[in-house]
PDB file of N, CA and C in Angstrom:
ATOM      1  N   UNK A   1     115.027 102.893  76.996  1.00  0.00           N
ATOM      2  CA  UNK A   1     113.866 102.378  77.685  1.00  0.00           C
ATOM      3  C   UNK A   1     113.849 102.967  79.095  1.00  0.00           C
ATOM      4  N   UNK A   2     112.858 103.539  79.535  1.00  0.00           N
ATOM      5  CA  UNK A   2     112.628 103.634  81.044  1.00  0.00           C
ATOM      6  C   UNK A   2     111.516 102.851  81.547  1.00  0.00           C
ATOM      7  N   UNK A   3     111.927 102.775  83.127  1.00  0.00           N
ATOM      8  CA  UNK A   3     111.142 101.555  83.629  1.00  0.00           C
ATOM      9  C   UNK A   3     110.476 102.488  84.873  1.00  0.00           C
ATOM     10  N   UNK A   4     109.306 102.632  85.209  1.00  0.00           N
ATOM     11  CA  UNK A   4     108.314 102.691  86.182  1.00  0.00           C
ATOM     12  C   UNK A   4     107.926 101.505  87.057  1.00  0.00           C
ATOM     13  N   UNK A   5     109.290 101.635  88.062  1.00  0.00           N
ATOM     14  CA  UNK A   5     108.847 100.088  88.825  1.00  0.00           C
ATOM     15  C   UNK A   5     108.218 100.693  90.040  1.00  0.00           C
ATOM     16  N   UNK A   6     107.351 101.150  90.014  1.00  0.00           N
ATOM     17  CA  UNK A   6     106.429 101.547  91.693  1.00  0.00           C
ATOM     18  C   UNK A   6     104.971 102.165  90.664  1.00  0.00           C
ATOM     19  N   UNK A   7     104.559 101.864  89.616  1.00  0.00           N
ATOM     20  CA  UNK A   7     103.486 102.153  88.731  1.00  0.00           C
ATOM     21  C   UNK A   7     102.360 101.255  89.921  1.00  0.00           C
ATOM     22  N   UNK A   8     102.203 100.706  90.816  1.00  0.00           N
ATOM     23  CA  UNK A   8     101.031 100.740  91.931  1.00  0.00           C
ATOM     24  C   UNK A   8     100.735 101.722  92.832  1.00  0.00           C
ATOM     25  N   UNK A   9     101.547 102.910  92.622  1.00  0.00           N
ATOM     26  CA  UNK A   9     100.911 104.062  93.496  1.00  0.00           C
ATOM     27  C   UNK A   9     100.087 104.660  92.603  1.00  0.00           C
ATOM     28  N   UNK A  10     100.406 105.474  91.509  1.00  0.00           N
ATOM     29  CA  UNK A  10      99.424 105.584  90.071  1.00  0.00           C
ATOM     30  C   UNK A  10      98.023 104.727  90.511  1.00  0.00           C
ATOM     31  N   UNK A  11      98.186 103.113  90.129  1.00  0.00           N
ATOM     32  CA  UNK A  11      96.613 102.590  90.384  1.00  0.00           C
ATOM     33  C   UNK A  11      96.419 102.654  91.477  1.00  0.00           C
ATOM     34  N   UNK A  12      96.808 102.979  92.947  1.00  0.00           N
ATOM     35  CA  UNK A  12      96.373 103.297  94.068  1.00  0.00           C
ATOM     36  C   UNK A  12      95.379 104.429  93.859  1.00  0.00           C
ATOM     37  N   UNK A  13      96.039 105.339  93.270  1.00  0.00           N
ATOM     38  CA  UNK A  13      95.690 107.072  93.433  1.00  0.00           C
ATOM     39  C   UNK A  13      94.371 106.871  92.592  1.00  0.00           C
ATOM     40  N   UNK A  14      94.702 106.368  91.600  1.00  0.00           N
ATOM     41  CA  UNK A  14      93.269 106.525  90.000  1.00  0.00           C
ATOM     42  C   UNK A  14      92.188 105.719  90.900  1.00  0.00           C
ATOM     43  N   UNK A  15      92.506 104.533  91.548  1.00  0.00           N
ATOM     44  CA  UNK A  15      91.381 103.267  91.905  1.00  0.00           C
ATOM     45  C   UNK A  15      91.068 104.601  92.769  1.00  0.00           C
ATOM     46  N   UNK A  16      91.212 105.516  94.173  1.00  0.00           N
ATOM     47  CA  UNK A  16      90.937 105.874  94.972  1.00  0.00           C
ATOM     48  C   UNK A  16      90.115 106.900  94.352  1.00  0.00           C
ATOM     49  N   UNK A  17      90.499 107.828  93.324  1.00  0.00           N
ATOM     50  CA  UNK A  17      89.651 109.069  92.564  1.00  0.00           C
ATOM     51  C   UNK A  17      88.411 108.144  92.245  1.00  0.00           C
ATOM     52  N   UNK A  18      88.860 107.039  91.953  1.00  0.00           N
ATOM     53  CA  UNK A  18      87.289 106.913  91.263  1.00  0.00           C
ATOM     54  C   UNK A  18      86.452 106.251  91.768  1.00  0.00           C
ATOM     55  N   UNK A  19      86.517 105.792  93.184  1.00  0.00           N
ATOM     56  CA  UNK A  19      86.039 105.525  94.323  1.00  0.00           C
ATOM     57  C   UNK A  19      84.973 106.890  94.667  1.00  0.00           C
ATOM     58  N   UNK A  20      85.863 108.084  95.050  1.00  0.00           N
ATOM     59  CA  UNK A  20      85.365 108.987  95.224  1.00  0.00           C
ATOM     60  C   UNK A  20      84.265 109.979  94.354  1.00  0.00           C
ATOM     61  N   UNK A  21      84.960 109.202  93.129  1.00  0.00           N
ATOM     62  CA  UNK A  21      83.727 109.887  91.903  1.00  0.00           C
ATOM     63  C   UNK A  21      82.333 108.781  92.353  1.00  0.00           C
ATOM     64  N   UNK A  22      82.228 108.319  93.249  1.00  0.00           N
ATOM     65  CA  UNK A  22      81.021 107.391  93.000  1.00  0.00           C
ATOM     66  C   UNK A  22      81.074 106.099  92.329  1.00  0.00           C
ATOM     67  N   UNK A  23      82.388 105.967  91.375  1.00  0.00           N
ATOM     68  CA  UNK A  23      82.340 104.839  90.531  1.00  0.00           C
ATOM     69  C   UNK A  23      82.243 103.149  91.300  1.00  0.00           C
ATOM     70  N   UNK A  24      81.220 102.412  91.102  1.00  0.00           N
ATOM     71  CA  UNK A  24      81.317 101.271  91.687  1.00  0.00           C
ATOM     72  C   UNK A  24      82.336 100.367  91.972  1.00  0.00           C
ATOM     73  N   UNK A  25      82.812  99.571  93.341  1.00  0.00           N
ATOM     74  CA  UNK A  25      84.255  99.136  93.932  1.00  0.00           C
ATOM     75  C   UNK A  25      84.382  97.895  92.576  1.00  0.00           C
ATOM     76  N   UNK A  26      83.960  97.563  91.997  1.00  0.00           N
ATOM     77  CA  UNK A  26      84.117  96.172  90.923  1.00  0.00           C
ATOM     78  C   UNK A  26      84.203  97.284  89.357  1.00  0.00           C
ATOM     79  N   UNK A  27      83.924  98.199  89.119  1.00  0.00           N
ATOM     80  CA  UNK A  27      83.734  98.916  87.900  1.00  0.00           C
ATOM     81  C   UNK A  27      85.503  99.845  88.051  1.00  0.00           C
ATOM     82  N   UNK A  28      86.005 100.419  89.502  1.00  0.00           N
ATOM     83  CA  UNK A  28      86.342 101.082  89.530  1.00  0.00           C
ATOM     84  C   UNK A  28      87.838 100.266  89.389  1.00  0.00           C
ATOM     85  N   UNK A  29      87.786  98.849  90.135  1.00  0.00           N
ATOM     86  CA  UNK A  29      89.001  98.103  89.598  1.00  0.00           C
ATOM     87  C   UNK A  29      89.635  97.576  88.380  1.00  0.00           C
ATOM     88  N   UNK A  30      88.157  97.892  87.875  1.00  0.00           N
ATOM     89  CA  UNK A  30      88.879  97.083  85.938  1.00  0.00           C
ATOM     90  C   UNK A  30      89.381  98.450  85.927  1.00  0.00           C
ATOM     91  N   UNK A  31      88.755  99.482  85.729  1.00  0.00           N
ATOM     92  CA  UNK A  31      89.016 101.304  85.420  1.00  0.00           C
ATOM     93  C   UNK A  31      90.467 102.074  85.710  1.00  0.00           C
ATOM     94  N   UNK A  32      90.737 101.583  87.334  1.00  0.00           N
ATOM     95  CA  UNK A  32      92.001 102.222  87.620  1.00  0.00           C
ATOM     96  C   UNK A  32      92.994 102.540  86.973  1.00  0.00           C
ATOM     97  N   UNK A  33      93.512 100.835  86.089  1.00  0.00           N
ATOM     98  CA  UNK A  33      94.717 100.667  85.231  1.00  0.00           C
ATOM     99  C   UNK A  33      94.480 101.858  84.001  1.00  0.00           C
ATOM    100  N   UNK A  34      93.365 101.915  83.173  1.00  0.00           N
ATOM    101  CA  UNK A  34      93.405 102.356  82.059  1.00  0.00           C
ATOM    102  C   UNK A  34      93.327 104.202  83.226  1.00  0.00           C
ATOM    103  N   UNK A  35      92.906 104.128  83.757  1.00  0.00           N
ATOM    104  CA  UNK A  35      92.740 105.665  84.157  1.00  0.00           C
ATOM    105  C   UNK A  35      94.158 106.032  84.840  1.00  0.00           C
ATOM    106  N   UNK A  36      95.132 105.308  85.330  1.00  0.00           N
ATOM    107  CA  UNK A  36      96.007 105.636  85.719  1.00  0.00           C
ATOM    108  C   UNK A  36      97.026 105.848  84.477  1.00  0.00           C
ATOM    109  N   UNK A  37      97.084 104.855  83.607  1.00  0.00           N
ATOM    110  CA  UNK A  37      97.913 105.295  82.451  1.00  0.00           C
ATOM    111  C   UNK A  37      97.644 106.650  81.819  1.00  0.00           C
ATOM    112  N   UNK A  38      96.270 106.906  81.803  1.00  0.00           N
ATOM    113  CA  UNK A  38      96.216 108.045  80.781  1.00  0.00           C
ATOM    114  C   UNK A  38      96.475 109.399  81.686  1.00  0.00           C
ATOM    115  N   UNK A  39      96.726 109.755  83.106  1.00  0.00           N
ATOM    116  CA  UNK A  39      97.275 109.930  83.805  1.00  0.00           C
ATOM    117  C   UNK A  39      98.839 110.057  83.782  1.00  0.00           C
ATOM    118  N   UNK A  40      99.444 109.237  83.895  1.00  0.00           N
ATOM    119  CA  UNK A  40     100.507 108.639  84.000  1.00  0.00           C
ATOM    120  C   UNK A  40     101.353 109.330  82.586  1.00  0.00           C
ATOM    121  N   UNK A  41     100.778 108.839  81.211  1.00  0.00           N
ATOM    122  CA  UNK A  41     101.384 109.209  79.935  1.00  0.00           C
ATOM    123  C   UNK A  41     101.112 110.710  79.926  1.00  0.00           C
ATOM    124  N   UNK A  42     100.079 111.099  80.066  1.00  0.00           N
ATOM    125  CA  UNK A  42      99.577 112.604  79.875  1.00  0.00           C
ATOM    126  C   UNK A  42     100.128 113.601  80.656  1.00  0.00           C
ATOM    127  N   UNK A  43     101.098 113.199  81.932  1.00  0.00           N
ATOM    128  CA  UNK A  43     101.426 113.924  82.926  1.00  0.00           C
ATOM    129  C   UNK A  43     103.032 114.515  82.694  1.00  0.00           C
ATOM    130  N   UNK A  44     103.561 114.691  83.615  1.00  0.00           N
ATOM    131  CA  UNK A  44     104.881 115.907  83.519  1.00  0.00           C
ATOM    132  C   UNK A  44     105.989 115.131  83.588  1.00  0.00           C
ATOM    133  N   UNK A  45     105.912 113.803  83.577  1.00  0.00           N
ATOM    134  CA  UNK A  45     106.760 112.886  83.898  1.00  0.00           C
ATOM    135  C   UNK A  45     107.201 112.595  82.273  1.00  0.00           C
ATOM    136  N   UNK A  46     105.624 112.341  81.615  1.00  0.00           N
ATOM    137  CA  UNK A  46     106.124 111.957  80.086  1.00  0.00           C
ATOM    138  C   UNK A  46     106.694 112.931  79.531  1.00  0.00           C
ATOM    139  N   UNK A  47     105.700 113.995  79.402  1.00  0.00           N
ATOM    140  CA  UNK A  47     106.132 115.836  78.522  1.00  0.00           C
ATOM    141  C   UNK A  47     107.989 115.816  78.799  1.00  0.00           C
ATOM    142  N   UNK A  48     108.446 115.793  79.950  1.00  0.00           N
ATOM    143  CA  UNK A  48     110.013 115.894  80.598  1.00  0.00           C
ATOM    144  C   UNK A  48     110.520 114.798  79.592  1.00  0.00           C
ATOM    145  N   UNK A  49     110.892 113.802  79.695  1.00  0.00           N
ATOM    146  CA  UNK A  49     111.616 112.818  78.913  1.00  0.00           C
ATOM    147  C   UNK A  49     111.130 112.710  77.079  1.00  0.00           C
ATOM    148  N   UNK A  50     109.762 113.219  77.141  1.00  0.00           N
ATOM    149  CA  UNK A  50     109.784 113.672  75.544  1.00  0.00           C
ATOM    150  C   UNK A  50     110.855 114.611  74.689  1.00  0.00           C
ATOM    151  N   UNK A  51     110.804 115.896  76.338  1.00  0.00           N
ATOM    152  CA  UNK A  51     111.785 116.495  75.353  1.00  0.00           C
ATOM    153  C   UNK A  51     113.738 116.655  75.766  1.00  0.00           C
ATOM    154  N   UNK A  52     113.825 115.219  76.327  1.00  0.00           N
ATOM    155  CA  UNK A  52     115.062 114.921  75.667  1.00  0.00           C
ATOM    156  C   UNK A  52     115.954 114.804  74.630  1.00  0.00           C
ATOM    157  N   UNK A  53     116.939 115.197  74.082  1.00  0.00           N
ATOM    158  CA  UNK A  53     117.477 115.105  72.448  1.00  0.00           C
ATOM    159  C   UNK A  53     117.378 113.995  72.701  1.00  0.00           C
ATOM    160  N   UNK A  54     117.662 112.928  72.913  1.00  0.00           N
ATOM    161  CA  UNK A  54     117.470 111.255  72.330  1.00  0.00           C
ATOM    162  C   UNK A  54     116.640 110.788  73.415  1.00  0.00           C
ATOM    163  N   UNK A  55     115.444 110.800  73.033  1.00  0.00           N
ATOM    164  CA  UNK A  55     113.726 110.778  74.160  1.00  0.00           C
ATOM    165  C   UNK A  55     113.912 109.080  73.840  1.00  0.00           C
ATOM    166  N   UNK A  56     113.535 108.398  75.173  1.00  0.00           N
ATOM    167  CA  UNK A  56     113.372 106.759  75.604  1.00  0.00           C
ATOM    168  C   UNK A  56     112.409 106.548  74.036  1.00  0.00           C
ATOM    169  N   UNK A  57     112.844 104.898  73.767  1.00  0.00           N
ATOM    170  CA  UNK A  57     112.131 104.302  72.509  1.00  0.00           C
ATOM    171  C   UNK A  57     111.148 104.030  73.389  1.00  0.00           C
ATOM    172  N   UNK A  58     110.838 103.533  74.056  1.00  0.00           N
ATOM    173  CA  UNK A  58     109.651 103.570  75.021  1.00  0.00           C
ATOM    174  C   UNK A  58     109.842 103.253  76.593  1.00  0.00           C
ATOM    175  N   UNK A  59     108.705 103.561  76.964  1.00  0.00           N
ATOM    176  CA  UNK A  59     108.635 103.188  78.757  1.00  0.00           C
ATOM    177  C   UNK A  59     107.575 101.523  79.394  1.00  0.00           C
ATOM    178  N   UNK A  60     108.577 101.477  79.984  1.00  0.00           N
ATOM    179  CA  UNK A  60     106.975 100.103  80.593  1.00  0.00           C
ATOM    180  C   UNK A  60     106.824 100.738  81.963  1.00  0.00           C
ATOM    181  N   UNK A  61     105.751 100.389  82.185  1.00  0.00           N
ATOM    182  CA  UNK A  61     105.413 100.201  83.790  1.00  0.00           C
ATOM    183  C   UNK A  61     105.120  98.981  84.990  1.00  0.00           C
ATOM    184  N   UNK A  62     105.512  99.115  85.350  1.00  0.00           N
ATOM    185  CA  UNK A  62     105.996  97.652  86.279  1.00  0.00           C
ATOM    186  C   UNK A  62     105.291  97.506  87.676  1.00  0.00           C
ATOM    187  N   UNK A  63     104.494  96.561  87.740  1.00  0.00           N
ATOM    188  CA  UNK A  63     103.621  96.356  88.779  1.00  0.00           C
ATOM    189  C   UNK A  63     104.731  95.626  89.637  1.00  0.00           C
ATOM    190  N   UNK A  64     104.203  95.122  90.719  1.00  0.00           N
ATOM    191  CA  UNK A  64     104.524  94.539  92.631  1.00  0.00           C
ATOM    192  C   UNK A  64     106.074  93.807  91.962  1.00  0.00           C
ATOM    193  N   UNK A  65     106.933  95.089  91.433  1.00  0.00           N
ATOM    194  CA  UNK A  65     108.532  94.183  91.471  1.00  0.00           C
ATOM    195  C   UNK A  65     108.941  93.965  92.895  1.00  0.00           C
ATOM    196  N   UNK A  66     108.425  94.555  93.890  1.00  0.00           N
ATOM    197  CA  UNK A  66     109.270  94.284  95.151  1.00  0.00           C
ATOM    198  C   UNK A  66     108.747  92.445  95.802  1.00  0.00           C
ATOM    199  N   UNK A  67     107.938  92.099  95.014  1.00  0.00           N
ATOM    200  CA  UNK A  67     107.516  90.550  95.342  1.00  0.00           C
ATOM    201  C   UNK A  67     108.441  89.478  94.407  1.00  0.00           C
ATOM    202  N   UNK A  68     108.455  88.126  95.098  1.00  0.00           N
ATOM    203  CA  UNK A  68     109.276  87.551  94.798  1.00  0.00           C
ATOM    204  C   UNK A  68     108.379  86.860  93.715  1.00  0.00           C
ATOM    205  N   UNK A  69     109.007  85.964  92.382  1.00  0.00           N
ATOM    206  CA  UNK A  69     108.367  85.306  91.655  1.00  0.00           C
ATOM    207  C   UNK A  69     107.626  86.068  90.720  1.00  0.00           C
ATOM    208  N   UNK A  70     108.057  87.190  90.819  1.00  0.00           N
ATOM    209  CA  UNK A  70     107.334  88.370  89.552  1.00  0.00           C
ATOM    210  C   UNK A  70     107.625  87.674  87.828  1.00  0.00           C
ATOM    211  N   UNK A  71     106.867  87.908  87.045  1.00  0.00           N
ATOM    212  CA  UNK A  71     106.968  87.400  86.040  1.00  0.00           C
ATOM    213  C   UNK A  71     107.943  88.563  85.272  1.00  0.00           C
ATOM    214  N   UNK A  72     108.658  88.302  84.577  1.00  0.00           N
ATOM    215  CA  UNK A  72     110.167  89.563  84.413  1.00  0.00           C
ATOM    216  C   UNK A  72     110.209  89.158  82.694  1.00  0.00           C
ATOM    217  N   UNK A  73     109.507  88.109  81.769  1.00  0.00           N
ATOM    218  CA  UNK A  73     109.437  88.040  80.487  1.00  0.00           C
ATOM    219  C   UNK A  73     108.889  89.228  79.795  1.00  0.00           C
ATOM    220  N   UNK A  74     107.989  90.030  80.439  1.00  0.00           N
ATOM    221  CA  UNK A  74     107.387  91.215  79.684  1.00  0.00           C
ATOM    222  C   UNK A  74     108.777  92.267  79.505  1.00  0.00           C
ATOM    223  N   UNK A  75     109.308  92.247  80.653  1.00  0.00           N
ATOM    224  CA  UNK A  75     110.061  93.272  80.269  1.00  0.00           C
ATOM    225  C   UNK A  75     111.545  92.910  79.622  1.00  0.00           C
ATOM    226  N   UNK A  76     111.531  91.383  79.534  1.00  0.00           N
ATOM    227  CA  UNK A  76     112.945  91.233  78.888  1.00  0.00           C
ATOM    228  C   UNK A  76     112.525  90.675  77.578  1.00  0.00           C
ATOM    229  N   UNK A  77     111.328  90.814  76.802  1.00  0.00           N
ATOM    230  CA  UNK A  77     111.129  90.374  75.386  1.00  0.00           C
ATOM    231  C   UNK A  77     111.015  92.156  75.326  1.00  0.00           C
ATOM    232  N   UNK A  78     110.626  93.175  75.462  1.00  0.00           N
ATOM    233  CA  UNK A  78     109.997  94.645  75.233  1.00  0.00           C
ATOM    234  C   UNK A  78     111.657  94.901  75.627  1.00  0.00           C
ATOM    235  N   UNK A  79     112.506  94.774  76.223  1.00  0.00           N
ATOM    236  CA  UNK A  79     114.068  94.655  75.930  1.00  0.00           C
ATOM    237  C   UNK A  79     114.556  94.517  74.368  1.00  0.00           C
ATOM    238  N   UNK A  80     114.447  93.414  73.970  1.00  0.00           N
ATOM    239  CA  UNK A  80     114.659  92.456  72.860  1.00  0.00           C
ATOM    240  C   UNK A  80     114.027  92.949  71.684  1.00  0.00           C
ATOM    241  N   UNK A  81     113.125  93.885  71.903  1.00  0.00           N
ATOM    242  CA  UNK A  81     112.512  94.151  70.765  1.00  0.00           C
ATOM    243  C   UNK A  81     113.535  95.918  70.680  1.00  0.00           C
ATOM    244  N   UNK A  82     113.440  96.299  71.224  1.00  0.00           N
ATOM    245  CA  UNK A  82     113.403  98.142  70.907  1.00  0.00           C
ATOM    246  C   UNK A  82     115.226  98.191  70.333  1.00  0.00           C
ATOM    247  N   UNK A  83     116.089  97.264  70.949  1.00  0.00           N
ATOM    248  CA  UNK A  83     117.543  97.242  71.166  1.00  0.00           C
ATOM    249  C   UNK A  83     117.804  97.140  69.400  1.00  0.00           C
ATOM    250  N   UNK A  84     118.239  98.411  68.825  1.00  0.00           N
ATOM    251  CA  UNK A  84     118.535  98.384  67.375  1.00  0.00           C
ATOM    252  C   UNK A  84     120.034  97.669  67.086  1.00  0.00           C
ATOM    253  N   UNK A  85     120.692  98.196  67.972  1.00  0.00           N
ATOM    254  CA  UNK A  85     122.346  97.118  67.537  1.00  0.00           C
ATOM    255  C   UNK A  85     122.478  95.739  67.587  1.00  0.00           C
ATOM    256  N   UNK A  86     122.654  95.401  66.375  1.00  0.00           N
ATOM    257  CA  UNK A  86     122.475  93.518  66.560  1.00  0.00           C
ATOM    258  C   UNK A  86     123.518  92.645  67.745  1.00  0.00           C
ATOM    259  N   UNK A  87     124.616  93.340  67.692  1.00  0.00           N
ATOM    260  CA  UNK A  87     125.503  92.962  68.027  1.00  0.00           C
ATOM    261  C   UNK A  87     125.636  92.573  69.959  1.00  0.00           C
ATOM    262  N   UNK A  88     124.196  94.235  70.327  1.00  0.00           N
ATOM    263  CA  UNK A  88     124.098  94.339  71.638  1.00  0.00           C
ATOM    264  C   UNK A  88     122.879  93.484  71.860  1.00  0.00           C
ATOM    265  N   UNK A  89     121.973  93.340  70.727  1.00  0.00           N
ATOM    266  CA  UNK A  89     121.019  92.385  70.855  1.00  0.00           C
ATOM    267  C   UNK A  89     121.014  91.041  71.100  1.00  0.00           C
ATOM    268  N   UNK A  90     122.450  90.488  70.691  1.00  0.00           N
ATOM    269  CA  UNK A  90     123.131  88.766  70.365  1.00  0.00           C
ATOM    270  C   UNK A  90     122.911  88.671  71.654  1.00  0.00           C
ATOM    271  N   UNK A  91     124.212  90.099  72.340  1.00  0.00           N
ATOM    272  CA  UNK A  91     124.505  89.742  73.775  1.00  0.00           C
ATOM    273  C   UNK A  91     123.497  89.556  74.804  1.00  0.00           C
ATOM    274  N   UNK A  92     122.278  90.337  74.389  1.00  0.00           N
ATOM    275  CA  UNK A  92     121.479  90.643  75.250  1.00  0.00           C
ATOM    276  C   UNK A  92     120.373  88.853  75.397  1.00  0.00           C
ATOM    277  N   UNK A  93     120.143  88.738  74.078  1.00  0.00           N
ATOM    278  CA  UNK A  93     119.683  86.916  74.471  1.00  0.00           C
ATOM    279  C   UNK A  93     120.278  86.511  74.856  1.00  0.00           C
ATOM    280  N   UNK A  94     121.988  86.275  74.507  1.00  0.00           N
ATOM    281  CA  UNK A  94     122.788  85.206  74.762  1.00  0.00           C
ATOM    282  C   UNK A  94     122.771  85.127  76.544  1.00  0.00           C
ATOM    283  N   UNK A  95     122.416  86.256  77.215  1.00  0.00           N
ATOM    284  CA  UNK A  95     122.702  86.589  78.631  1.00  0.00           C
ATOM    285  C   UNK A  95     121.514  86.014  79.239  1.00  0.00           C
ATOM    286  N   UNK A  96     120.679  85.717  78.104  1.00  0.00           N
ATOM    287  CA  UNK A  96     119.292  85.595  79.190  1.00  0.00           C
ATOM    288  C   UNK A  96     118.716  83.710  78.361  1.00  0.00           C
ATOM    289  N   UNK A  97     120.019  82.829  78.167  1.00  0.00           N
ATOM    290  CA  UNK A  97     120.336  81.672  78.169  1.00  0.00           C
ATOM    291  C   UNK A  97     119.030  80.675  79.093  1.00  0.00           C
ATOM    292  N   UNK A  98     118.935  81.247  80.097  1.00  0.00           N
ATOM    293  CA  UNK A  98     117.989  80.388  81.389  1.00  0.00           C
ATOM    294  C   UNK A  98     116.248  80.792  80.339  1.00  0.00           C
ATOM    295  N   UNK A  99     116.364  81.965  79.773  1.00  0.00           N
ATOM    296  CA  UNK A  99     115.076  82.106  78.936  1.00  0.00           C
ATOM    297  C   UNK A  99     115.076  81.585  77.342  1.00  0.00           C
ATOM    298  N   UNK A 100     114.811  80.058  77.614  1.00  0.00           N
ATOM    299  CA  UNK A 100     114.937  79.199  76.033  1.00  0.00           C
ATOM    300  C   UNK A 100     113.613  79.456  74.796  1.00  0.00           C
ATOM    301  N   UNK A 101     113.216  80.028  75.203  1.00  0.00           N
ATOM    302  CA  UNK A 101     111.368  80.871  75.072  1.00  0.00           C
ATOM    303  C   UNK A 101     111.811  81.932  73.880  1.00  0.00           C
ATOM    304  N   UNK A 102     112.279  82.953  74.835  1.00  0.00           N
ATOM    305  CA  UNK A 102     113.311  83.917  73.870  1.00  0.00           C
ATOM    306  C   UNK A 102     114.391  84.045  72.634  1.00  0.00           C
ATOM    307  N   UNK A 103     114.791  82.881  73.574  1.00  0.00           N
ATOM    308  CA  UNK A 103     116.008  82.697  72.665  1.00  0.00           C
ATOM    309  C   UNK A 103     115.456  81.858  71.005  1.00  0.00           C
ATOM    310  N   UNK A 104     114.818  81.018  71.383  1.00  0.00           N
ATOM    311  CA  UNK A 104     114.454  80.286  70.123  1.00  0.00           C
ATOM    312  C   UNK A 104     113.567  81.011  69.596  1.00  0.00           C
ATOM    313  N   UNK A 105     112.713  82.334  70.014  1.00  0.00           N
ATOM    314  CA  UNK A 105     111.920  83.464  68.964  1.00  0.00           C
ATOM    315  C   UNK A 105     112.869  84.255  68.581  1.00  0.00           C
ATOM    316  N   UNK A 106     113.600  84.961  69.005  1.00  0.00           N
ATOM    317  CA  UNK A 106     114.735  85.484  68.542  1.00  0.00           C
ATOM    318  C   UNK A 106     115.566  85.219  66.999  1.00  0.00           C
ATOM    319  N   UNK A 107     115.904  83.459  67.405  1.00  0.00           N
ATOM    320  CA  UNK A 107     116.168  82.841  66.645  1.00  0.00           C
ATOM    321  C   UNK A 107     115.835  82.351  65.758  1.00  0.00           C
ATOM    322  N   UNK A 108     114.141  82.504  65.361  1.00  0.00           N
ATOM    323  CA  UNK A 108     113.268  82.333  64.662  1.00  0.00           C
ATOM    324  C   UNK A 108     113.242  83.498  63.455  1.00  0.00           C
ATOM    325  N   UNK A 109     113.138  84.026  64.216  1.00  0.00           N
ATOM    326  CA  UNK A 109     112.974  85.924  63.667  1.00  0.00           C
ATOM    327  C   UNK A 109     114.285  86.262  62.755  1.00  0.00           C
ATOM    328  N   UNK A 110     115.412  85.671  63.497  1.00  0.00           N
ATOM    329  CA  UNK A 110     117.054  86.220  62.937  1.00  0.00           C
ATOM    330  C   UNK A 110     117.770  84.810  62.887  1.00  0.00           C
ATOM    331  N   UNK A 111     117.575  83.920  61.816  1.00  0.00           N
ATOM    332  CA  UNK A 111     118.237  83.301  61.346  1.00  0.00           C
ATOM    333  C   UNK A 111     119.365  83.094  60.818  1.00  0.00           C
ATOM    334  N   UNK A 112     119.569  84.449  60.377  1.00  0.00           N
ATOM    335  CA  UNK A 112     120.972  84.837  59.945  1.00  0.00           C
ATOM    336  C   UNK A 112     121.846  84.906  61.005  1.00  0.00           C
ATOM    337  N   UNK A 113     121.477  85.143  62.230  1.00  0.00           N
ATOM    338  CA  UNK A 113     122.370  85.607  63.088  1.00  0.00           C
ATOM    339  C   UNK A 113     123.103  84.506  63.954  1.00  0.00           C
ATOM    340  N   UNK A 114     122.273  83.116  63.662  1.00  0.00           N
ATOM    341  CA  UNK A 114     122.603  82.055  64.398  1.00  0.00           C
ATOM    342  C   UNK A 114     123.760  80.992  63.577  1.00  0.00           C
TER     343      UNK A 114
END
């Protein structure tokens, strides 16, 4: 997994292009996100880690981590999912104990394992 934790310069840059294209300040804010990803995936950053011999199961991108009270479940269920070794998977809920959310979907899912 790789993590893009500063993915608000991306929607800085896209919201600002499309400012400049004329695009309206309320049209251009729903727009940014999807225009910055396709940006973002399409660019030299992805092509590079594609062609790694063992290329990331996937990437997230991570909005305002430097603020406190960030919501951190997106990226520790998208954890939980990609992690193929069961064994590193046990550990990996068992660690995140304070998230009872997880743990009991987990546990839902892998019955056997409990």
């Amino acid at each position: 997994m790789v993590l893009f934790t500063k993915f608000d310069a991306f929607y800085d840059i896209a919201y600002a292009e499309l400012k400049l294209k004329g695009v309206p300040l309320k049209d251009a804010r729903e727009l940014a996100l999807m225009h910055a990803q396709e940006s973002f995936f399409g660019g030299p950053q992805m092509k590079f880690l594609k062609d790694f011999q063992w290329p990331p199961k996937c990437c997230m991108c991570l909005f305002n981590m430097n603020k406190d009270g960030i919501d951190c479940r997106p990226l520790i269920e998208h954890m939980a999912r990609i992690l193929d070794n069961e064994v590193v998977k046990q550990l990996f809920i068992s660690t995140q104990q304070t998230n009872l959310e997880l743990c009991v979907k987990y546990a839902v899912e892998n019955p056997s394992h409990f």
